[in-house]
C-alpha atoms as a PDB file:
ATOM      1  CA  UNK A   1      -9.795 -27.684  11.814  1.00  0.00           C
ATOM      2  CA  UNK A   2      -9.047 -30.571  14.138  1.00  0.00           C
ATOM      3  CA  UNK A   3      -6.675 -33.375  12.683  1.00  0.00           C
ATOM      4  CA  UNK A   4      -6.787 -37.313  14.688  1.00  0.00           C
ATOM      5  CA  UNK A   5      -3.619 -38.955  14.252  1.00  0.00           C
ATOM      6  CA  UNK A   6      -4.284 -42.612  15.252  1.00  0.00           C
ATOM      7  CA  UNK A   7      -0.964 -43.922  14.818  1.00  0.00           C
ATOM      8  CA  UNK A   8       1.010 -41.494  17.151  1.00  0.00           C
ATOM      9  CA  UNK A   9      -2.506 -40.974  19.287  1.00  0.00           C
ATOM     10  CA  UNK A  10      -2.002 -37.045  19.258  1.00  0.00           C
ATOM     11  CA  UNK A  11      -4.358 -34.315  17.351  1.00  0.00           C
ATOM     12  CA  UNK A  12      -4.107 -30.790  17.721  1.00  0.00           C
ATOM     13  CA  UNK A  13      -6.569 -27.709  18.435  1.00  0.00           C
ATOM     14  CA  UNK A  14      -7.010 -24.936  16.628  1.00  0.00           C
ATOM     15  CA  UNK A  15      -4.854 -23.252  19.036  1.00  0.00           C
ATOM     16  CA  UNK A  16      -2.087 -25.569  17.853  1.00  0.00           C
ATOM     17  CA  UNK A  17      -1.536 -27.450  21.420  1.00  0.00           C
ATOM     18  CA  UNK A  18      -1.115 -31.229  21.350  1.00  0.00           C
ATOM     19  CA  UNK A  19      -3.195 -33.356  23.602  1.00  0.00           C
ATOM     20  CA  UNK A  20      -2.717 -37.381  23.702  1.00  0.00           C
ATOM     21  CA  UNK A  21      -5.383 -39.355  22.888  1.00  0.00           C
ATOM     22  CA  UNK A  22      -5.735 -42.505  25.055  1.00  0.00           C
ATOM     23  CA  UNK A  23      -6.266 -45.628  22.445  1.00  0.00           C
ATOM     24  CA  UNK A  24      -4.470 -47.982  24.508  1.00  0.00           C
ATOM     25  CA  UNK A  25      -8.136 -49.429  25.945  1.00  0.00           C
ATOM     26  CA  UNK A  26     -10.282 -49.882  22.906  1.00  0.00           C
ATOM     27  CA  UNK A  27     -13.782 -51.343  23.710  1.00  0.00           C
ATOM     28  CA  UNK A  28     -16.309 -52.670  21.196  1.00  0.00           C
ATOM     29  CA  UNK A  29     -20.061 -52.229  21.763  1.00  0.00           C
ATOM     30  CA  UNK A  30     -22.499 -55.559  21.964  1.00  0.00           C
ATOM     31  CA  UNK A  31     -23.193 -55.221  18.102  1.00  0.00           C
ATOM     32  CA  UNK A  32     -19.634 -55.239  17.417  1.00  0.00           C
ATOM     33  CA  UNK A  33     -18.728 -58.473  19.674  1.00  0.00           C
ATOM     34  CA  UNK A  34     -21.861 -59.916  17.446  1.00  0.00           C
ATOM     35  CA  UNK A  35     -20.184 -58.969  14.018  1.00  0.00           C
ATOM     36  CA  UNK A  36     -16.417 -60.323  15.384  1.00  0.00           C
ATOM     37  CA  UNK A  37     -18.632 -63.710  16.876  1.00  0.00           C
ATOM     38  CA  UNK A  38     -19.660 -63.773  13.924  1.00  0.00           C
ATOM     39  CA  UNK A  39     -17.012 -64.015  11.817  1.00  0.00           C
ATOM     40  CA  UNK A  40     -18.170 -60.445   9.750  1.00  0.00           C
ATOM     41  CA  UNK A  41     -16.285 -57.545   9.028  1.00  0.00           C
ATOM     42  CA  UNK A  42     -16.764 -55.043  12.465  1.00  0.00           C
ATOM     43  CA  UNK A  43     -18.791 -51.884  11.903  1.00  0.00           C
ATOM     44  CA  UNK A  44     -17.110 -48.633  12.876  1.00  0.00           C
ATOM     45  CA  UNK A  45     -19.345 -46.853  15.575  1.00  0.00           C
ATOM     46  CA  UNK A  46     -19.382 -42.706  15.504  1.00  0.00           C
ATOM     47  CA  UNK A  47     -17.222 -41.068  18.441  1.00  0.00           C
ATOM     48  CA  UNK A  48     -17.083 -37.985  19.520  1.00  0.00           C
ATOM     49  CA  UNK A  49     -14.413 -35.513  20.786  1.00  0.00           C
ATOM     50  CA  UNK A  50     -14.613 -33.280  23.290  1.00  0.00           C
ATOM     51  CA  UNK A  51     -13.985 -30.296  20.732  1.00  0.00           C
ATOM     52  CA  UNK A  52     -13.552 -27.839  23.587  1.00  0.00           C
ATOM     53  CA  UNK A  53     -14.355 -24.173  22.466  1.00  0.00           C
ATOM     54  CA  UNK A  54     -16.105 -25.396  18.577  1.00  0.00           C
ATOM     55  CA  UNK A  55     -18.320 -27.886  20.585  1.00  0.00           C
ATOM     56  CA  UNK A  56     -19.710 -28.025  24.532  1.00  0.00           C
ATOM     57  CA  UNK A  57     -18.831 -24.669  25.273  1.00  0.00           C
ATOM     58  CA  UNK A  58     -20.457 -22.314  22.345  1.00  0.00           C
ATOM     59  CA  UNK A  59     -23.763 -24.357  23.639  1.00  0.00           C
ATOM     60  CA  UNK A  60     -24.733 -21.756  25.388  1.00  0.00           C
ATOM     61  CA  UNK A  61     -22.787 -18.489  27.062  1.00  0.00           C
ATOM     62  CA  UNK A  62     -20.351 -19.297  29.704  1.00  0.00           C
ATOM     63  CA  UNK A  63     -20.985 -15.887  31.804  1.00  0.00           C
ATOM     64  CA  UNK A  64     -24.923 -16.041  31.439  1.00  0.00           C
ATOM     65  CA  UNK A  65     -26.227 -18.943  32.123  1.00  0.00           C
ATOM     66  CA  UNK A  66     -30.026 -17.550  32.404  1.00  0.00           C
ATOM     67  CA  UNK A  67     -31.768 -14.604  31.080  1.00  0.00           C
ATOM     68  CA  UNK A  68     -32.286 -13.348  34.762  1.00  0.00           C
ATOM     69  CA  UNK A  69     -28.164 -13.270  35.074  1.00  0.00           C
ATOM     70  CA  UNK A  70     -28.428 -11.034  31.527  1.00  0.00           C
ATOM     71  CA  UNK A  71     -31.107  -8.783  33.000  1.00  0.00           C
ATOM     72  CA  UNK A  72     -29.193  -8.070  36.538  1.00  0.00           C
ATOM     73  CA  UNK A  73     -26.101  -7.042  34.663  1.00  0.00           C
ATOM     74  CA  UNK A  74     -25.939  -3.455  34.013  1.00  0.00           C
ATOM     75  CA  UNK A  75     -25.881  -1.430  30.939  1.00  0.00           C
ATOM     76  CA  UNK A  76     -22.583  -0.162  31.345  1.00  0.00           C
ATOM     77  CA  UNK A  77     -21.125  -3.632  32.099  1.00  0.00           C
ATOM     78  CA  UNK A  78     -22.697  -5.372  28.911  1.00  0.00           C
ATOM     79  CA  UNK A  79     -21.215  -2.932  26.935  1.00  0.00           C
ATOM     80  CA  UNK A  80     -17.521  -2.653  28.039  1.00  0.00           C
ATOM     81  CA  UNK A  81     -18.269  -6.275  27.779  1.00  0.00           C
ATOM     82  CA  UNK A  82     -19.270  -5.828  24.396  1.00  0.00           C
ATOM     83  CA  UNK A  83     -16.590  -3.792  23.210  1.00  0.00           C
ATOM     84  CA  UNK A  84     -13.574  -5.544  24.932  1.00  0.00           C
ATOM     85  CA  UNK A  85     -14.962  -8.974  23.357  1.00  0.00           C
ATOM     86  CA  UNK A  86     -14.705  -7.218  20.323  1.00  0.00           C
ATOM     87  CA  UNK A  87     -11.509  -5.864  20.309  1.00  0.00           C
ATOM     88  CA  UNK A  88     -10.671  -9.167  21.664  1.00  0.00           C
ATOM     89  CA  UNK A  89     -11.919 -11.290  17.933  1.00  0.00           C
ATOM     90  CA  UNK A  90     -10.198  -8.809  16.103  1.00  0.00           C
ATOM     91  CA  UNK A  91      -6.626  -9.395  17.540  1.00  0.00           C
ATOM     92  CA  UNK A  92      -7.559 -13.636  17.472  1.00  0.00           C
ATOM     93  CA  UNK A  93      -8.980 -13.130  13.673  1.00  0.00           C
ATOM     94  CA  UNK A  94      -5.476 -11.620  13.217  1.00  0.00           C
ATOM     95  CA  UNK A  95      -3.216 -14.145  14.956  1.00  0.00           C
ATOM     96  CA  UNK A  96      -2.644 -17.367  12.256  1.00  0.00           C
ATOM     97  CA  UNK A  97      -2.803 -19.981  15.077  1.00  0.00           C
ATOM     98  CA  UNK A  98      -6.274 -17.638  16.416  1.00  0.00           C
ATOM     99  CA  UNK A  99      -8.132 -16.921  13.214  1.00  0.00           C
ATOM    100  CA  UNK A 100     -10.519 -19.991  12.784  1.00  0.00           C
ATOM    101  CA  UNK A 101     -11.507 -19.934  16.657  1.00  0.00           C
ATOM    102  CA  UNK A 102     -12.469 -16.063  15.597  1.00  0.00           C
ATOM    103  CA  UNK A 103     -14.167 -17.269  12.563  1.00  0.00           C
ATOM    104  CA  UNK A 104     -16.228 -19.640  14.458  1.00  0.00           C
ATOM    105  CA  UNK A 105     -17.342 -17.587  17.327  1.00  0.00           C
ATOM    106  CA  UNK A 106     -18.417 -14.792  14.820  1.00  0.00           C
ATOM    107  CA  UNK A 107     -20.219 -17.604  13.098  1.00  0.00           C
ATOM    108  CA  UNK A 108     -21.722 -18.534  16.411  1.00  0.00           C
ATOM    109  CA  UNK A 109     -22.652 -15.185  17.284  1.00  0.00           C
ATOM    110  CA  UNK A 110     -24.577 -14.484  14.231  1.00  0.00           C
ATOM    111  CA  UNK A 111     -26.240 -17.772  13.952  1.00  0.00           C
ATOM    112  CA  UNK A 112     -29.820 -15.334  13.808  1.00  0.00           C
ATOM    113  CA  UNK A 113     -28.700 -13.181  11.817  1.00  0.00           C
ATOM    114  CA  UNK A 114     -29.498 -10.349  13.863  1.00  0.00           C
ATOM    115  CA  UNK A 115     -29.639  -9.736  18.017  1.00  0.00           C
ATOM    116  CA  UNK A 116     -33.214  -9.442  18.190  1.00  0.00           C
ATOM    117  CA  UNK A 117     -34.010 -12.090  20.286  1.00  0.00           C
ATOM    118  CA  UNK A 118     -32.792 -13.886  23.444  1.00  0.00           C
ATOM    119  CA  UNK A 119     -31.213 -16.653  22.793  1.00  0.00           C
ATOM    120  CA  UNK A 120     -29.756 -19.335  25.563  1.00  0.00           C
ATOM    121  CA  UNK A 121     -27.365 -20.546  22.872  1.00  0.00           C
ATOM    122  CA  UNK A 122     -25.544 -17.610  21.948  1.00  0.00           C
ATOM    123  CA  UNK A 123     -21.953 -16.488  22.731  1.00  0.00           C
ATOM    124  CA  UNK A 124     -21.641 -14.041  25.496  1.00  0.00           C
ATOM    125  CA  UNK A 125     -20.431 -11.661  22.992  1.00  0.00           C
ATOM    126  CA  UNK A 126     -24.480 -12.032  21.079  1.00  0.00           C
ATOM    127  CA  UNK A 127     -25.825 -11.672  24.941  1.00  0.00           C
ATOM    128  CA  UNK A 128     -24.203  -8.447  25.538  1.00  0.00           C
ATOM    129  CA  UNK A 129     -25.914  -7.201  21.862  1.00  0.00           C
ATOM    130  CA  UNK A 130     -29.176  -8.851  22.796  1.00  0.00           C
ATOM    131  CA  UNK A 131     -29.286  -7.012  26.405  1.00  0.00           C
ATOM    132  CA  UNK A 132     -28.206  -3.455  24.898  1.00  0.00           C
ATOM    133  CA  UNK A 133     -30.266  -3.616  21.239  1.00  0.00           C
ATOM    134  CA  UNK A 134     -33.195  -4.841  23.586  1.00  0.00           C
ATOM    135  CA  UNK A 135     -32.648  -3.242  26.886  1.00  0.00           C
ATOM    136  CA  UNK A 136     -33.367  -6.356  28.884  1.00  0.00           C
ATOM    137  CA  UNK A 137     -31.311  -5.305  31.764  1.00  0.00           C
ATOM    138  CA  UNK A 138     -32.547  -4.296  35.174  1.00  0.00           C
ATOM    139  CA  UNK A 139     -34.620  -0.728  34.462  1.00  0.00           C
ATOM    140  CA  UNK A 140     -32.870   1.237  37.653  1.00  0.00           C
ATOM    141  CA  UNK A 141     -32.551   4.900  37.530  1.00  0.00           C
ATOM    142  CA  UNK A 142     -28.618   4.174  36.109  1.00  0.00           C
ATOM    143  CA  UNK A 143     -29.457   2.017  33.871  1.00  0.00           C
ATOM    144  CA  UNK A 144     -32.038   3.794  31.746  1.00  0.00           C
ATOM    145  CA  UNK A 145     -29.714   6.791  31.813  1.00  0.00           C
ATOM    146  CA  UNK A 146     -26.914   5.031  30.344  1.00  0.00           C
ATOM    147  CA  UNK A 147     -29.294   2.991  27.591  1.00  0.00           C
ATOM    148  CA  UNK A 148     -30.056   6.630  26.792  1.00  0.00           C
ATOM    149  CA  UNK A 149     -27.042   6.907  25.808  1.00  0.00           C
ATOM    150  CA  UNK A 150     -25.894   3.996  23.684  1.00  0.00           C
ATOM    151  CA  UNK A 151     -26.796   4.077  19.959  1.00  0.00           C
ATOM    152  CA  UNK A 152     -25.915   0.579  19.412  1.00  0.00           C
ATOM    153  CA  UNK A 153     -24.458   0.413  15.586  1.00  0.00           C
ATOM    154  CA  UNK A 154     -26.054  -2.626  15.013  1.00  0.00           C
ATOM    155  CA  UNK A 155     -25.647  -3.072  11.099  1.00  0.00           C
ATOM    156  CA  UNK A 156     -21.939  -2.014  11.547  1.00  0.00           C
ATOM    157  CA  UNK A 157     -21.463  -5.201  14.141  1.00  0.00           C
ATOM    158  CA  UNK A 158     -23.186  -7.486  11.801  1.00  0.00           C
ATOM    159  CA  UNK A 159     -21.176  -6.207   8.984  1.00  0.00           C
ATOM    160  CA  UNK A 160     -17.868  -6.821  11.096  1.00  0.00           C
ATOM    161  CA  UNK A 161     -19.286 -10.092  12.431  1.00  0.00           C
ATOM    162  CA  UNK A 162     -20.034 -11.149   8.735  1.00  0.00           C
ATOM    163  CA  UNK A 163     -16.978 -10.029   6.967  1.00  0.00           C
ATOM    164  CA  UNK A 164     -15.249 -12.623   9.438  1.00  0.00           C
ATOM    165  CA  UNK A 165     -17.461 -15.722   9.636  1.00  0.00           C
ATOM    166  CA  UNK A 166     -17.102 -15.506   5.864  1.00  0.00           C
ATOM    167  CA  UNK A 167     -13.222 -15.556   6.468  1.00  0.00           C
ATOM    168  CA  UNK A 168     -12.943 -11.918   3.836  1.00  0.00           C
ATOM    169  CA  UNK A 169     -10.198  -9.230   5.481  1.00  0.00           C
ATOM    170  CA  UNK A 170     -12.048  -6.702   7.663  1.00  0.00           C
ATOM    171  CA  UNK A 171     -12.776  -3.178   5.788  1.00  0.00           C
ATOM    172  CA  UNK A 172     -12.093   0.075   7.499  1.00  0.00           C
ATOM    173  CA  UNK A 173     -11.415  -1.228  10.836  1.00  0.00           C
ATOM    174  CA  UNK A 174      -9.976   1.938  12.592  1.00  0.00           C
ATOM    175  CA  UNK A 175     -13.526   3.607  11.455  1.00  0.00           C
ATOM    176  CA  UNK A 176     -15.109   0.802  12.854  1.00  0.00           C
ATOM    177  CA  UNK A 177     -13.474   1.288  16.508  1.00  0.00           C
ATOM    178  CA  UNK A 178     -14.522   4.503  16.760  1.00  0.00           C
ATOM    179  CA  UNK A 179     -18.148   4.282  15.645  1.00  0.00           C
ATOM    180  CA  UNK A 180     -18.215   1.269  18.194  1.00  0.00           C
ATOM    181  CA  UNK A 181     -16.311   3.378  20.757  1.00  0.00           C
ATOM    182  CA  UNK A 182     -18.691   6.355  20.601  1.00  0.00           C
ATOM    183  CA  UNK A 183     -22.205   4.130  19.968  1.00  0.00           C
ATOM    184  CA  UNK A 184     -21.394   2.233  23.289  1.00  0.00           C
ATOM    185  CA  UNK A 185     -20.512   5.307  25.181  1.00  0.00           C
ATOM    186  CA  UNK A 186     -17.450   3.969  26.059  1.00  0.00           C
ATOM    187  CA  UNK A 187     -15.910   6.306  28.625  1.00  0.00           C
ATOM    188  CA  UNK A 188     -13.074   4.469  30.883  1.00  0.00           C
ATOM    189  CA  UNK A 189      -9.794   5.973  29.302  1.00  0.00           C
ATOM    190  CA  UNK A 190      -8.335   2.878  29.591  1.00  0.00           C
ATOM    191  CA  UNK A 191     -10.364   0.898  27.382  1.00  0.00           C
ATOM    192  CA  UNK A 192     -10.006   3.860  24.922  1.00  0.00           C
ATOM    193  CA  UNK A 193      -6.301   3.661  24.599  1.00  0.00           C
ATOM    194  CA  UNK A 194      -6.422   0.217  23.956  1.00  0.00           C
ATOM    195  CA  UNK A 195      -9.243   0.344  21.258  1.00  0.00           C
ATOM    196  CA  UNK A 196      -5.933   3.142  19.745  1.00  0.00           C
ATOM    197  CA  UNK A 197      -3.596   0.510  19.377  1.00  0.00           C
ATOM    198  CA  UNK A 198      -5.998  -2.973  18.558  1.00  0.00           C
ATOM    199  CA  UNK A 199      -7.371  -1.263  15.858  1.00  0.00           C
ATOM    200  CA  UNK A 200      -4.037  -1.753  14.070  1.00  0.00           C
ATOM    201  CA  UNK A 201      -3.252  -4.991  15.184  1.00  0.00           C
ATOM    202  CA  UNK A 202      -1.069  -6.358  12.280  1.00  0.00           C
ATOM    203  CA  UNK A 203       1.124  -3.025  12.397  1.00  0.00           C
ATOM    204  CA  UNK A 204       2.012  -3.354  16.216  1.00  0.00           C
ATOM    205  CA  UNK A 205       5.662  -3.528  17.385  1.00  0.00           C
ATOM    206  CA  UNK A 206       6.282  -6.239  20.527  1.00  0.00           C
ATOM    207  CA  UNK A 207       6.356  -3.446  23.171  1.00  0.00           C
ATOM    208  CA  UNK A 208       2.449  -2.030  21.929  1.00  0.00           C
ATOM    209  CA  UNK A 209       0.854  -5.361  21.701  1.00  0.00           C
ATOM    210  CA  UNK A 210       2.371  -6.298  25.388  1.00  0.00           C
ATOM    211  CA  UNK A 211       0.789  -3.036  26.931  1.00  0.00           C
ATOM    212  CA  UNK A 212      -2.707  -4.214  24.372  1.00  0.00           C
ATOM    213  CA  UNK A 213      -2.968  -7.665  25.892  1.00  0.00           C
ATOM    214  CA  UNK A 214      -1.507  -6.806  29.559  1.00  0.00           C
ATOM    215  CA  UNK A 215      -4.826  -4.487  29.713  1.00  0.00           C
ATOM    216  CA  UNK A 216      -6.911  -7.108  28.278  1.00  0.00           C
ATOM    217  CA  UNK A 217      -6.279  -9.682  30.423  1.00  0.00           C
ATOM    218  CA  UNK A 218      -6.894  -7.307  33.433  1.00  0.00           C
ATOM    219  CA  UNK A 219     -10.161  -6.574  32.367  1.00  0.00           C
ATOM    220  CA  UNK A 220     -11.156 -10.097  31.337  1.00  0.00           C
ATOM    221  CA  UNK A 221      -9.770 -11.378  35.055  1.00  0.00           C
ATOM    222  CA  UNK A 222     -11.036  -8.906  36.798  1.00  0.00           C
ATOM    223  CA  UNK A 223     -14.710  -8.224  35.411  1.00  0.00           C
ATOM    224  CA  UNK A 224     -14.941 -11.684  32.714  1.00  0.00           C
ATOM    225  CA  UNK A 225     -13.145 -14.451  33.870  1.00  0.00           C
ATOM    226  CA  UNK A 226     -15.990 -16.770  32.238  1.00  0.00           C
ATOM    227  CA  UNK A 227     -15.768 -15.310  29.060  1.00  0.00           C
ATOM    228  CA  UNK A 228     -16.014 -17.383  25.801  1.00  0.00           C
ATOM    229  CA  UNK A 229     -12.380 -15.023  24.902  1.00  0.00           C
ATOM    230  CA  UNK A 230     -10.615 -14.916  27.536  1.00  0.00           C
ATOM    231  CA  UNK A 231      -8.365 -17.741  27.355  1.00  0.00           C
ATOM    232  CA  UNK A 232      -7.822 -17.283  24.114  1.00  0.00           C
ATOM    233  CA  UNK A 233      -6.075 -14.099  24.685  1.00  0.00           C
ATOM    234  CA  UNK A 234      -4.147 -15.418  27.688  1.00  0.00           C
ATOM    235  CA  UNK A 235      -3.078 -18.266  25.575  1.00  0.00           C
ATOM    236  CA  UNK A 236      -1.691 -15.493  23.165  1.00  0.00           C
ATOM    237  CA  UNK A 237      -0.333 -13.764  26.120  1.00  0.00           C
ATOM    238  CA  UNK A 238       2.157 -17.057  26.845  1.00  0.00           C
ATOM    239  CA  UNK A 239       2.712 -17.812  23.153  1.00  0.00           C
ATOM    240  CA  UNK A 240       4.008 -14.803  22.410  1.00  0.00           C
ATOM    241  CA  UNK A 241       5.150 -13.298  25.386  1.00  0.00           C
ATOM    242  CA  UNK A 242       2.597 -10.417  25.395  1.00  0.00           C
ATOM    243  CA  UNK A 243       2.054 -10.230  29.134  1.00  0.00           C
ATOM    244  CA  UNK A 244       4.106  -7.799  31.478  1.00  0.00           C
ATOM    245  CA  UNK A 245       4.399  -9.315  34.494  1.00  0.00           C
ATOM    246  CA  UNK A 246       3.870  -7.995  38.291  1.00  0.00           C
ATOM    247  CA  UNK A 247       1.572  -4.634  36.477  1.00  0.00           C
ATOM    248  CA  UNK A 248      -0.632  -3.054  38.557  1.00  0.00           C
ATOM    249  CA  UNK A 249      -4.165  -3.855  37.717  1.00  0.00           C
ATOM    250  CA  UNK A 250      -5.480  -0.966  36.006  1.00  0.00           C
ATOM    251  CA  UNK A 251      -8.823  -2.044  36.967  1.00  0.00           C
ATOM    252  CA  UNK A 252      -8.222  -0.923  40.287  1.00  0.00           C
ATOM    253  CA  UNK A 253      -8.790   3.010  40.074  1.00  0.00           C
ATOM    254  CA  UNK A 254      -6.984   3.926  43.486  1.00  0.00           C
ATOM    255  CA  UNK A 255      -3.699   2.069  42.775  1.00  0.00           C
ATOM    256  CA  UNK A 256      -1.198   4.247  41.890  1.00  0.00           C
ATOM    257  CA  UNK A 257      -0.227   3.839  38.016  1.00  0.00           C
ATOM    258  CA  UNK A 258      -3.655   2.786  37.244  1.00  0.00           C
ATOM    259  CA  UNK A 259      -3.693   5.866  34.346  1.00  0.00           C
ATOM    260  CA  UNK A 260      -0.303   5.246  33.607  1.00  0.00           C
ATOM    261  CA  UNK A 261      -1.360   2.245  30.968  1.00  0.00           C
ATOM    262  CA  UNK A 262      -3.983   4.941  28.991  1.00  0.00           C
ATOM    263  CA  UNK A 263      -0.955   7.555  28.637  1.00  0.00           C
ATOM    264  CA  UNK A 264       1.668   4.795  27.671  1.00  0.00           C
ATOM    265  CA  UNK A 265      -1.263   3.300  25.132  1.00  0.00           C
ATOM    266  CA  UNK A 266      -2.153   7.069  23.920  1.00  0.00           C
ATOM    267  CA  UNK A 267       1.697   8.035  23.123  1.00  0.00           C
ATOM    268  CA  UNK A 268       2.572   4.220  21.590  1.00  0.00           C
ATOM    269  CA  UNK A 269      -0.747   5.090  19.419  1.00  0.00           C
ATOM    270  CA  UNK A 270      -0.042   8.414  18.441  1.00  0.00           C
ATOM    271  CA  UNK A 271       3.191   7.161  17.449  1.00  0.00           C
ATOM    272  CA  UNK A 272       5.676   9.028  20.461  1.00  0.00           C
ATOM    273  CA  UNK A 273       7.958   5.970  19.685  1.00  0.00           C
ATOM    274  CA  UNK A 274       9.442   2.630  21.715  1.00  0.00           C
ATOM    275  CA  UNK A 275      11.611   4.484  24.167  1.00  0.00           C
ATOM    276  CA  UNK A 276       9.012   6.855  25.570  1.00  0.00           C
ATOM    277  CA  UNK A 277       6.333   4.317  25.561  1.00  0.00           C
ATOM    278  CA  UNK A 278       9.069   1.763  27.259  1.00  0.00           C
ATOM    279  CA  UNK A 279       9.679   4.392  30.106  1.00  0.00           C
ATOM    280  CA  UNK A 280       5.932   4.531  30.975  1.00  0.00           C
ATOM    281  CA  UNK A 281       5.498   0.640  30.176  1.00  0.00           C
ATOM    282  CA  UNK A 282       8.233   0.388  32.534  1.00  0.00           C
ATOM    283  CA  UNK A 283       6.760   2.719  35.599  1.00  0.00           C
ATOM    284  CA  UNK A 284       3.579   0.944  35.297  1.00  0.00           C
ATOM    285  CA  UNK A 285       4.533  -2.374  35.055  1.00  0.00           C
ATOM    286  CA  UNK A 286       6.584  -1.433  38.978  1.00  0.00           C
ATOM    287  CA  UNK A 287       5.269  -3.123  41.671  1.00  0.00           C
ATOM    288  CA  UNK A 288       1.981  -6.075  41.951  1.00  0.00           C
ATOM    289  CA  UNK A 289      -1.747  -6.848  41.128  1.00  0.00           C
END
């Protein structure tokens, strides 16, 4: 996954960027001056790269950093959380450049093999599933009414997570989204209409995965900005182009056009077409964050 090219001092990610190495300044440990004093052949000593996202920072979750953070974050939250970093790893574990950082994280995440236990090395994404299959956040009146509600499909996760670490095509995907949809309760409309469109990824036309990853980022900025994903998706989002720019953050209820994403989603997923989805892409996209 990561390729060192000593002679032109450049490797690449598994993003594809290109980062130079510096190999100008090469310094020997004291048992290698011995060796060279010596007059023996030297001994190569193990280094380490900073792997980014494979290495330091899967060590532990970048948005909870201690179980009390996990417990004072509410049900709700974990799982829009939950499902949003989901539909995120689908979209990566469908990009060519984003597939083995999707096949790692869902590696990472089901390192247990279950969610059963807290764990201060897991992803955010096994957090989320820890707090909801466990209920370890704060037990306010809110809180156990909307654990009431969640029916966490826990052996349909691990089946998704599973099918990817293991690199095999995901099965029934679109049946998947909806059983995740409904088990987490999911009820902004927004989310919803995006879960329409993700769910067919590899079938998406420009204009549907711009209005996709647009709402994505919004969330992740907004509510996630730590999160494991989220530059993952931006870096997507500049790739490709995905990102309208100057949209009104749909994350802010009382802006006007902050609906106007869900009904542009809905109609681009119930296939209304690129024109009529490009006149409400266009109205929403009117105007700032």
């Amino acid at each position: 996954m990561w390729l060192l090219e000593t002679k032109s001092n450049w490797y690449h990610d598994i993003a594809g960027h290109q980062t130079k190495v510096n190999t100008s300044m090469e310094k020997y440990t004291a048992k290698q001056y011995a060796e060279m004093a010596g007059g023996h052949t030297v001994s190569e000593e193990k280094k380490s790269l900073n792997l980014g996202f494979i290495g330091s920072e899967l060590t532990e979750s970048r948005m909870f950093r201690s179980k009390g953070r996990v417990e004072g974050t509410s049900n709700r939250d974990m799982a829009d959380l939950a499902f949003m970093n989901l539909i995120a790893l689908y979209i990566l574990y469908n990009e060519y450049d984003f597939a083995p950082a999707a096949k790692g994280y869902a590696k990472k995440t089901m390192q247990s093999g279950n969610f059963n236990n807290f764990r201060i090395g897991g992803t955010d994404l096994y957090m989320a599933l820890n707090s909801l299959a466990s209920g370890t956040s704060t037990a306010r009146d809110k809180d156990q009414m909307q654990q009431a509600r969640i029916n966490l499909p826990e052996v349909k996760i691990k089946n998704f997570l599973n099918q990817m670490r293991n690199g095999r095509p995901i099965t029934g995907p679109q049946v998947f989204f909806m059983n995740l949809e409904r088990g987490l309760d999911i009820q902004n409309s927004n989310y919803r209409s995006v879960r329409r469109l993700a769910q067919d990824w590899p079938r998406l036309n420009t204009m549907q995965k711009q209005l996709v990853i647009t709402r994505m980022l919004q969330y992740f900025r907004t509510n996630a900005l730590r999160s494991e994903l989220y530059s993952f998706i931006r870096d997507i989002a500049r790739s490709q182009g995905l990102e309208v720019r100057n949209a009104h953050n749909a994350e802010k209820p009382k802006m006007r056009g902050s609906d106007t994403l869900a009904r542009a989603a809905a109609m681009a997923a119930a296939g209304a077409g690129g024109f009529v989805a490009g006149r409400a892409l266009g109205k929403w996209a009117v105007g700032g964050d």
